[in-house]
N, C-alpha and C. Protein backbone atom coordinates (compact mmCIF):
# COMPACT_ATOMS: atom_id res chain seq x y z
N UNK A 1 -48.80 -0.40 -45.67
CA UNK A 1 -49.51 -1.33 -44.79
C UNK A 1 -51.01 -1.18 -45.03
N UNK A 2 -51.41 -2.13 -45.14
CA UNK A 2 -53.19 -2.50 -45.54
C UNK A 2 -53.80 -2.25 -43.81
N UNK A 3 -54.17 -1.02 -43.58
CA UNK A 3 -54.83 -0.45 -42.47
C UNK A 3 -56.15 -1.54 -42.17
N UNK A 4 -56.59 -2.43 -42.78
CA UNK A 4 -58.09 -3.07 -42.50
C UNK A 4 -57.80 -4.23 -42.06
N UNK A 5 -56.38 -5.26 -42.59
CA UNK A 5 -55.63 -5.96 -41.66
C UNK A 5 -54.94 -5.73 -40.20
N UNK A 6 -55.28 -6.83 -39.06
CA UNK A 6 -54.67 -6.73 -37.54
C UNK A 6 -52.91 -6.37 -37.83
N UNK A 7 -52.87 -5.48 -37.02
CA UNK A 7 -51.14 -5.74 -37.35
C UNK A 7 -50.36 -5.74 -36.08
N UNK A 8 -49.16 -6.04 -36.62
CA UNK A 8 -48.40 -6.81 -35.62
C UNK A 8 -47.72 -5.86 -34.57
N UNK A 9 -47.59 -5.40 -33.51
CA UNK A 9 -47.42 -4.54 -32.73
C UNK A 9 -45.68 -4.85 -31.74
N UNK A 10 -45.05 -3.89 -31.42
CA UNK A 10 -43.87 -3.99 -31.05
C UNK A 10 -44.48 -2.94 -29.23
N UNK A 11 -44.22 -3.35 -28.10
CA UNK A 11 -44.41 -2.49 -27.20
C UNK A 11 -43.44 -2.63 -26.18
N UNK A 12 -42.87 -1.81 -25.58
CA UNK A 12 -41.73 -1.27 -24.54
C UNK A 12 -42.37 -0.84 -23.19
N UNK A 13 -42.75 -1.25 -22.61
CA UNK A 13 -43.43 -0.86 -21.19
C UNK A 13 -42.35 -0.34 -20.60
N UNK A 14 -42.78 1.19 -20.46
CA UNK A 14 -41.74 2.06 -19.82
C UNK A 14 -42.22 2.91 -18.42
N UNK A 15 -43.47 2.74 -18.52
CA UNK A 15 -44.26 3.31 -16.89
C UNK A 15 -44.52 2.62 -16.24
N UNK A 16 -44.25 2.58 -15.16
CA UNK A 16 -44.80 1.69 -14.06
C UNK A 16 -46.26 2.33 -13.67
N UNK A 17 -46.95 0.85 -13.51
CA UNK A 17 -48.37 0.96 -13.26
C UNK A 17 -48.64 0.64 -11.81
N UNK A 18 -49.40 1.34 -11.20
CA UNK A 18 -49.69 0.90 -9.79
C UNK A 18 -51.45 -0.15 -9.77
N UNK A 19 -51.32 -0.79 -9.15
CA UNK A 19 -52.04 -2.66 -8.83
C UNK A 19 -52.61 -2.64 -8.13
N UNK A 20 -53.95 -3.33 -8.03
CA UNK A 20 -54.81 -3.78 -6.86
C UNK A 20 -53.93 -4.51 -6.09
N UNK A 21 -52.78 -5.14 -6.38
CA UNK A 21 -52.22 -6.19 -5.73
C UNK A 21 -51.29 -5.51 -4.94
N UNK A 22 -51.25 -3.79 -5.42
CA UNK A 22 -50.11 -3.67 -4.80
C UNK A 22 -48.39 -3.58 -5.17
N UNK A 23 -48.22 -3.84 -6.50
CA UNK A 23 -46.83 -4.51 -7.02
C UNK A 23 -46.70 -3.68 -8.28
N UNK A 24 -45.57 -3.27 -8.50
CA UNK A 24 -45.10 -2.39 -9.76
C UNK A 24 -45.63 -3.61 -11.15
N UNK A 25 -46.44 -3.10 -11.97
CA UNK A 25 -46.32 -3.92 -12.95
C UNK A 25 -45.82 -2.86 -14.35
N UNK A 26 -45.08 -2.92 -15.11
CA UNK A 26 -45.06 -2.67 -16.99
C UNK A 26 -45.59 -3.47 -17.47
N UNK A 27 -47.41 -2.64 -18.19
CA UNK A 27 -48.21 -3.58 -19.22
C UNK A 27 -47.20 -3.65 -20.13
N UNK A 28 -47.24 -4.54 -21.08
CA UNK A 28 -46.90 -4.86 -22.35
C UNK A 28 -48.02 -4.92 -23.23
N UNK A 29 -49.02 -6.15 -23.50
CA UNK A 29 -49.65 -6.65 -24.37
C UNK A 29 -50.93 -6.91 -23.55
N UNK A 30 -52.17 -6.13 -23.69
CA UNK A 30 -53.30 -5.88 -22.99
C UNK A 30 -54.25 -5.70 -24.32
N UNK A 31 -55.43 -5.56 -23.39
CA UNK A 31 -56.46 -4.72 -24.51
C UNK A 31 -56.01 -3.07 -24.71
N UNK A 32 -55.97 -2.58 -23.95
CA UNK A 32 -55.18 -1.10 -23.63
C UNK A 32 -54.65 -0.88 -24.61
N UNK A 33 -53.37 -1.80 -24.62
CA UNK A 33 -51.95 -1.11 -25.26
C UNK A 33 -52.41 -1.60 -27.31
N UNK A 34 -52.83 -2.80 -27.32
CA UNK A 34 -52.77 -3.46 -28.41
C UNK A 34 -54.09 -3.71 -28.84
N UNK A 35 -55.05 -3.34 -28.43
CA UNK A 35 -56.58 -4.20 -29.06
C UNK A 35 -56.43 -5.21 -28.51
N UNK A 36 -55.62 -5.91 -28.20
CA UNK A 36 -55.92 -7.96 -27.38
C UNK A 36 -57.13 -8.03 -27.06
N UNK A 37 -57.54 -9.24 -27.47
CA UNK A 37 -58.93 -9.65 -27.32
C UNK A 37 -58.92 -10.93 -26.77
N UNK A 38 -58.13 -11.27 -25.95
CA UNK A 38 -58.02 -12.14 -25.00
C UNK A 38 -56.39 -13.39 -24.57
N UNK A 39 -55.65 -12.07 -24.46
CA UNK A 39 -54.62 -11.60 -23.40
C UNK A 39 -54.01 -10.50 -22.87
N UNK A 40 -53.25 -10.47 -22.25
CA UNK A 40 -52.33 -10.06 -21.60
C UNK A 40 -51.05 -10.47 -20.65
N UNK A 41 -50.39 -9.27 -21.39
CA UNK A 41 -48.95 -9.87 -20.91
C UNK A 41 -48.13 -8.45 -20.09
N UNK A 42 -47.65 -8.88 -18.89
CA UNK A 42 -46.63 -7.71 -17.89
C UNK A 42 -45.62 -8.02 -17.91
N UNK A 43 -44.87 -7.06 -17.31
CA UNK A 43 -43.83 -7.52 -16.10
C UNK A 43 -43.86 -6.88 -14.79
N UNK A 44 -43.96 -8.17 -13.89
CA UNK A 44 -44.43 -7.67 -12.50
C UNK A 44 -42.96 -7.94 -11.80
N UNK A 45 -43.11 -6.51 -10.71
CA UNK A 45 -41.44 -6.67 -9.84
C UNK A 45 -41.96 -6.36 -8.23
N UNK A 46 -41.43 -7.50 -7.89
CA UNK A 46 -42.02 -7.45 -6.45
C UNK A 46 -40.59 -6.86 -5.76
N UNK A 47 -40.57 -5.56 -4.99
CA UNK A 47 -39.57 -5.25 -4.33
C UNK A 47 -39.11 -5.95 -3.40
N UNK A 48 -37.89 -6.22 -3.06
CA UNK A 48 -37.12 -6.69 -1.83
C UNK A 48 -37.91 -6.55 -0.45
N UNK A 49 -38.49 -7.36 0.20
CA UNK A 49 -38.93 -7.75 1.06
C UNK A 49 -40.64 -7.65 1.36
N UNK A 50 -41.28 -7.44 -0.03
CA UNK A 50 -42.58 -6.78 -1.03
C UNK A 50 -42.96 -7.99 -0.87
N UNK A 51 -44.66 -7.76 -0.60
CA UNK A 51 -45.56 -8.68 -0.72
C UNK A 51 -46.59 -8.25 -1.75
N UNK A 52 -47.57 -9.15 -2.48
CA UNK A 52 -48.78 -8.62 -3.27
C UNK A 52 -49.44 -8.95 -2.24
N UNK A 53 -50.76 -7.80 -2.31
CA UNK A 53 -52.15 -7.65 -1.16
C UNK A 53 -52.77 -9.29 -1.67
N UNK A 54 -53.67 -10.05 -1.22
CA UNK A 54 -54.06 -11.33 -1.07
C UNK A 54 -55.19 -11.10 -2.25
N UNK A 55 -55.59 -11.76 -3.32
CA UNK A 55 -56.70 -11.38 -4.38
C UNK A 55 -56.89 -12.59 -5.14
N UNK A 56 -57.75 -12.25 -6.17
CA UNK A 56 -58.60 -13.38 -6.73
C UNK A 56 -58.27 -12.79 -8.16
N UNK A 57 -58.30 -13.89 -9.23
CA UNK A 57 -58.63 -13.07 -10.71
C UNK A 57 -59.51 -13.78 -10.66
N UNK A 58 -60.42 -12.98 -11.28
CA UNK A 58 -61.91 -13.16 -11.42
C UNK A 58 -62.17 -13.65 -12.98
N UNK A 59 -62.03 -15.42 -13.31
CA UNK A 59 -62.53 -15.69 -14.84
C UNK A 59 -61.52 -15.50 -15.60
N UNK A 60 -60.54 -15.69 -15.02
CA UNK A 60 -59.30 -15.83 -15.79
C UNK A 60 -58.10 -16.95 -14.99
N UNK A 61 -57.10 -17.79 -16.11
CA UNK A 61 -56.26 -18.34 -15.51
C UNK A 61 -54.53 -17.10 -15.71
N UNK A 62 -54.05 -17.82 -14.87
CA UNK A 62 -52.71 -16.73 -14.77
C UNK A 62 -51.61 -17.67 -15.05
N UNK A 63 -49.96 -17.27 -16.05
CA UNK A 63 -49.18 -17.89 -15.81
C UNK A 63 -48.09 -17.07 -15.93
N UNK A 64 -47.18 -17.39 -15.07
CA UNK A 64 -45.94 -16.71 -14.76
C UNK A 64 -44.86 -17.32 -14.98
N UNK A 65 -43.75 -16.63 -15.21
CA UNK A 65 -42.42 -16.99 -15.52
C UNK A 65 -41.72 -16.55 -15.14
N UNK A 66 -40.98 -16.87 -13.62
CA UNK A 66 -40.02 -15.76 -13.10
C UNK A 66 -38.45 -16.34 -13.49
N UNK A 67 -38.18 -14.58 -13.64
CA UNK A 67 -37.38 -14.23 -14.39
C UNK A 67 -35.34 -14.00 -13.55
N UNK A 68 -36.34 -13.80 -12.41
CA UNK A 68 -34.89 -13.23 -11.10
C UNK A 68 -36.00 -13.44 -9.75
N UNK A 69 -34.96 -14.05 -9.08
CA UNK A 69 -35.75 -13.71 -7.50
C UNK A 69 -36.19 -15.67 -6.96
N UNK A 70 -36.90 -15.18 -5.93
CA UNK A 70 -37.43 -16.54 -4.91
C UNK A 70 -38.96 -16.17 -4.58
N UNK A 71 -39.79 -16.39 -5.27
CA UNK A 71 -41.26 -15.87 -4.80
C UNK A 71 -42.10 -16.77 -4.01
N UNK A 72 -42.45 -16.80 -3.00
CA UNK A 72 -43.47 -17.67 -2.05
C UNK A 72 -44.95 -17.26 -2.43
N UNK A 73 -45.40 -18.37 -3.18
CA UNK A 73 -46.76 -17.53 -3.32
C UNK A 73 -47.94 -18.99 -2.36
N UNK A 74 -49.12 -17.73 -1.37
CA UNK A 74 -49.20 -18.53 -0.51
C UNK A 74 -51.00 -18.65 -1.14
N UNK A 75 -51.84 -19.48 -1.57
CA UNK A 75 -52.58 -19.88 -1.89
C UNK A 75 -53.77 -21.04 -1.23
N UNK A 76 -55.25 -20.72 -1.83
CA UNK A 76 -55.93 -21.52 -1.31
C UNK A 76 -57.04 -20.67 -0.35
N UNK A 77 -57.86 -21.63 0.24
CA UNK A 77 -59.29 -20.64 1.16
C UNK A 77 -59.19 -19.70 1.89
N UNK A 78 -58.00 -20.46 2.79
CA UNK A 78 -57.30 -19.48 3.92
C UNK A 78 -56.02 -19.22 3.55
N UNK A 79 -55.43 -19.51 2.17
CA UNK A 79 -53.72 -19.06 1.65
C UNK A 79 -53.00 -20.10 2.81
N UNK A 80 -53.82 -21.02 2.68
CA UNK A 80 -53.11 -22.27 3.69
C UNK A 80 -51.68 -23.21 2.69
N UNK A 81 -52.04 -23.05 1.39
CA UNK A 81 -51.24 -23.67 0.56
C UNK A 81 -49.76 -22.98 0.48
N UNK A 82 -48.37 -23.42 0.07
CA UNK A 82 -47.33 -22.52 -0.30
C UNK A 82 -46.52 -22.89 -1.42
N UNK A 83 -46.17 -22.55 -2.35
CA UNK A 83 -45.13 -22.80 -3.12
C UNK A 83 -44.51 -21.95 -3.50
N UNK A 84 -43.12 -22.24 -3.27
CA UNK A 84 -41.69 -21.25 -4.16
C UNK A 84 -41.55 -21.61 -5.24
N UNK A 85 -41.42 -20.13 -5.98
CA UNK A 85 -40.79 -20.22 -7.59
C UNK A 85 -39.70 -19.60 -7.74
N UNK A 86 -38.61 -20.17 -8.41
CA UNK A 86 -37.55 -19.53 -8.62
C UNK A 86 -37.67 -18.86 -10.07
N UNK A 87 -36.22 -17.81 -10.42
CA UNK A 87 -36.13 -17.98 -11.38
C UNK A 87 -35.76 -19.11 -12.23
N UNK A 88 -36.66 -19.28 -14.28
CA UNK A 88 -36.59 -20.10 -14.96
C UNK A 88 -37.98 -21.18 -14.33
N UNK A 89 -38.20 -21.21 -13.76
CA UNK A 89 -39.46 -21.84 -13.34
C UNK A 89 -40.64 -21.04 -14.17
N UNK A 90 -41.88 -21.89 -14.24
CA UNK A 90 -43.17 -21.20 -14.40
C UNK A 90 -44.41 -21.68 -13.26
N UNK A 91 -45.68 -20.99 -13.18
CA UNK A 91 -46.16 -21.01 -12.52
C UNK A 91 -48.01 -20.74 -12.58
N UNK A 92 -48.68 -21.95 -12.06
CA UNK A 92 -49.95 -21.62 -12.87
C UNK A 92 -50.78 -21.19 -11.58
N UNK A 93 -51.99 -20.12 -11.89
CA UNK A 93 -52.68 -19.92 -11.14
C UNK A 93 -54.10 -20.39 -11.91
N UNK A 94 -54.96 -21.35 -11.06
CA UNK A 94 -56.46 -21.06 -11.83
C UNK A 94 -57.39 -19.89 -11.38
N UNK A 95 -58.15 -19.50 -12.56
CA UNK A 95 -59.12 -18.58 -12.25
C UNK A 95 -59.64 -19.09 -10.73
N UNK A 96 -60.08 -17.72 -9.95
CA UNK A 96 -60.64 -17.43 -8.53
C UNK A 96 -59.96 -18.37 -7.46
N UNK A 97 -58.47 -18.50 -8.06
CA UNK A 97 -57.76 -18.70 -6.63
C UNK A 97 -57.38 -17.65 -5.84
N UNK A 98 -57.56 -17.99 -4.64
CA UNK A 98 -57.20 -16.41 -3.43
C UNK A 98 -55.53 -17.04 -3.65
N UNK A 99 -54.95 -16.07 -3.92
CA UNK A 99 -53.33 -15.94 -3.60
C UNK A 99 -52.36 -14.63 -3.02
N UNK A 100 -51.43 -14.68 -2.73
CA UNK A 100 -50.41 -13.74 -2.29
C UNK A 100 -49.19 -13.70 -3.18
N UNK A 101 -48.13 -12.91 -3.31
CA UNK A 101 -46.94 -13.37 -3.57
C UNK A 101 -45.92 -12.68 -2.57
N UNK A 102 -45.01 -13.27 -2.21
CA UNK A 102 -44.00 -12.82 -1.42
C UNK A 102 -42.24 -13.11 -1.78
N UNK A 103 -42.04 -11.81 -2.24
CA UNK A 103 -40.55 -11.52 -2.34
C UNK A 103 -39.78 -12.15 -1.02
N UNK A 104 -38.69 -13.53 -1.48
CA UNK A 104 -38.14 -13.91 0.04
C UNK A 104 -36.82 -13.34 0.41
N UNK A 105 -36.88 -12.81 -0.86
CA UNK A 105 -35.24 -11.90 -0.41
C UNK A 105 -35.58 -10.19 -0.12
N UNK A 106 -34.91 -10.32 1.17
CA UNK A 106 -34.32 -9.26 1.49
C UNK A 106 -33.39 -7.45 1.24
N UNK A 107 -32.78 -8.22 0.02
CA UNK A 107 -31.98 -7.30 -0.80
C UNK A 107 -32.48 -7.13 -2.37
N UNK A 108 -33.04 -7.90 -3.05
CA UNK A 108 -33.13 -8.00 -4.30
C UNK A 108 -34.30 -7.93 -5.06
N UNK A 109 -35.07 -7.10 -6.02
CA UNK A 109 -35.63 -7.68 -6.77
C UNK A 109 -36.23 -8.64 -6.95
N UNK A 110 -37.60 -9.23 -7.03
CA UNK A 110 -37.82 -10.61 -7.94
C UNK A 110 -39.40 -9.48 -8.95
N UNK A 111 -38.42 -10.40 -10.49
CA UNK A 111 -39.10 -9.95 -11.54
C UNK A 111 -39.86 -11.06 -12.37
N UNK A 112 -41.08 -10.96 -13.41
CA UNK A 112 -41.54 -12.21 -13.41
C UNK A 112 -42.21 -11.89 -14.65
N UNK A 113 -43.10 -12.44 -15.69
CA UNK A 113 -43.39 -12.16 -16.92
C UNK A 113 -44.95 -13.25 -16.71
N UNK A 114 -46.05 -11.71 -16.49
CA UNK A 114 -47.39 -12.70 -16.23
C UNK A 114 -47.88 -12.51 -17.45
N UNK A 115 -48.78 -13.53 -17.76
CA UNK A 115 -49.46 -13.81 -18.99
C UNK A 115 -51.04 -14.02 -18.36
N UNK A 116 -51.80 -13.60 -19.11
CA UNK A 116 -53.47 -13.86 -18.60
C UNK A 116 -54.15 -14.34 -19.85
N UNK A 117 -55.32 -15.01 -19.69
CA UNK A 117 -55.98 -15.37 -20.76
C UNK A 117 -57.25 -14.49 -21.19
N UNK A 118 -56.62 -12.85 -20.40
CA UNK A 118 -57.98 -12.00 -21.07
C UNK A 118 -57.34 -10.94 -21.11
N UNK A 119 -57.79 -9.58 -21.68
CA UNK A 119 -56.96 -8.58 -22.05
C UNK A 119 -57.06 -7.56 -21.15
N UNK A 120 -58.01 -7.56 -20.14
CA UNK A 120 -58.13 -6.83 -19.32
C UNK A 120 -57.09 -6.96 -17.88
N UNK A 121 -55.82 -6.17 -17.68
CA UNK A 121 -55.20 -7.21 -16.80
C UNK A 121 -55.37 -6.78 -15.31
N UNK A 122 -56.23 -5.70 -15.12
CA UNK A 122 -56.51 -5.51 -13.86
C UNK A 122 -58.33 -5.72 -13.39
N UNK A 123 -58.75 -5.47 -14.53
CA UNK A 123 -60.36 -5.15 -14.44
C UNK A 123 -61.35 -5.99 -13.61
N UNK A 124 -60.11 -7.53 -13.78
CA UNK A 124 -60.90 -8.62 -12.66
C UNK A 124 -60.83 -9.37 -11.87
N UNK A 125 -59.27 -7.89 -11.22
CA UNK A 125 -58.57 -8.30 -9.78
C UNK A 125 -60.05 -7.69 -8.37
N UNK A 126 -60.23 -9.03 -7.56
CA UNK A 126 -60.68 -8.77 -6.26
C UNK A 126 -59.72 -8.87 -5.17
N UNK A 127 -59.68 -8.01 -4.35
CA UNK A 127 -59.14 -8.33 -2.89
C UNK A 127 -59.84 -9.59 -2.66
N UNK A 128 -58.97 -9.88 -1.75
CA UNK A 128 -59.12 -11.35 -1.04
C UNK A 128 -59.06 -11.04 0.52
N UNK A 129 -60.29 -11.08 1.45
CA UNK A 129 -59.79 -11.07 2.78
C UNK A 129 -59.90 -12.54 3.42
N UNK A 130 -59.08 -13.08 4.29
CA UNK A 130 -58.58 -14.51 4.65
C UNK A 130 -59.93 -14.56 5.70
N UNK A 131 -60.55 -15.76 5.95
CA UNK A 131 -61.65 -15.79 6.70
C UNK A 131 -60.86 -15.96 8.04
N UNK A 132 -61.62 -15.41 9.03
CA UNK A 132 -61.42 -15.88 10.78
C UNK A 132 -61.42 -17.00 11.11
N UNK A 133 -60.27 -17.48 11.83
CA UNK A 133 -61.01 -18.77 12.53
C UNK A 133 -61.85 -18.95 13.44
């Protein structure tokens, strides 16, 4: 292998990483793991009856693909917005939307395959606190 050429990388995310959001993620394809220079790719598992803390990506868009599960993700100024994703669905977030996600089952798992358009996949998570009325 010609060491001065990018090469093509195989990765197994086998540790769970702990989240600003709160939520088990396995990096895969980051700046971290691979050099990426503008993505990243997880798998995020929201436990049975698991919420993510409310946050912003900061300058980045997000897209998801859930994989198992019913996720309510609640979005917008005050997370006034809602939409469910099932599995086989995908799901777009734009950069500096305040969102949540919420596991609606009770018993199960929901697992999901996020993709970012920068390689850093935590570096430009903010908490989100919901304003007062």
């Amino acid at each position: 292998m010609n060491t001065s050429e990018p090469a093509v990388r195989s990765v197994r995310p086998s540790t769970e990483v702990d989240t600003l959001q709160r939520l088990p993620y396995f990096v895969g394809i980051s700046g971290q793991t691979v050099n990426a220079t503008g993505l990243s790719m997880h798998l995020v598992v929201i436990p049975p009856g698991a919420r993510s803390e409310p946050h912003i990506h900061l300058g980045y868009e997000t897209g998801i693909y859930v994989l198992q599960g019913r996720v309510l993700t609640r979005w917008g100024s005050a997370l006034q917005n809602e939409v469910v994703s099932e599995a086989g669905e995908f799901l777009f977030i734009p950069a500096g939307v305040p969102h949540e996600a919420i596991n609606l089952s009770d018993t199960e798992a929901a697992r999901a395959v996020v993709a970012r358009n920068d390689p850093a996949e935590q570096d430009k998570v903010q908490p989100f606190v919901r304003p007062q009325p």
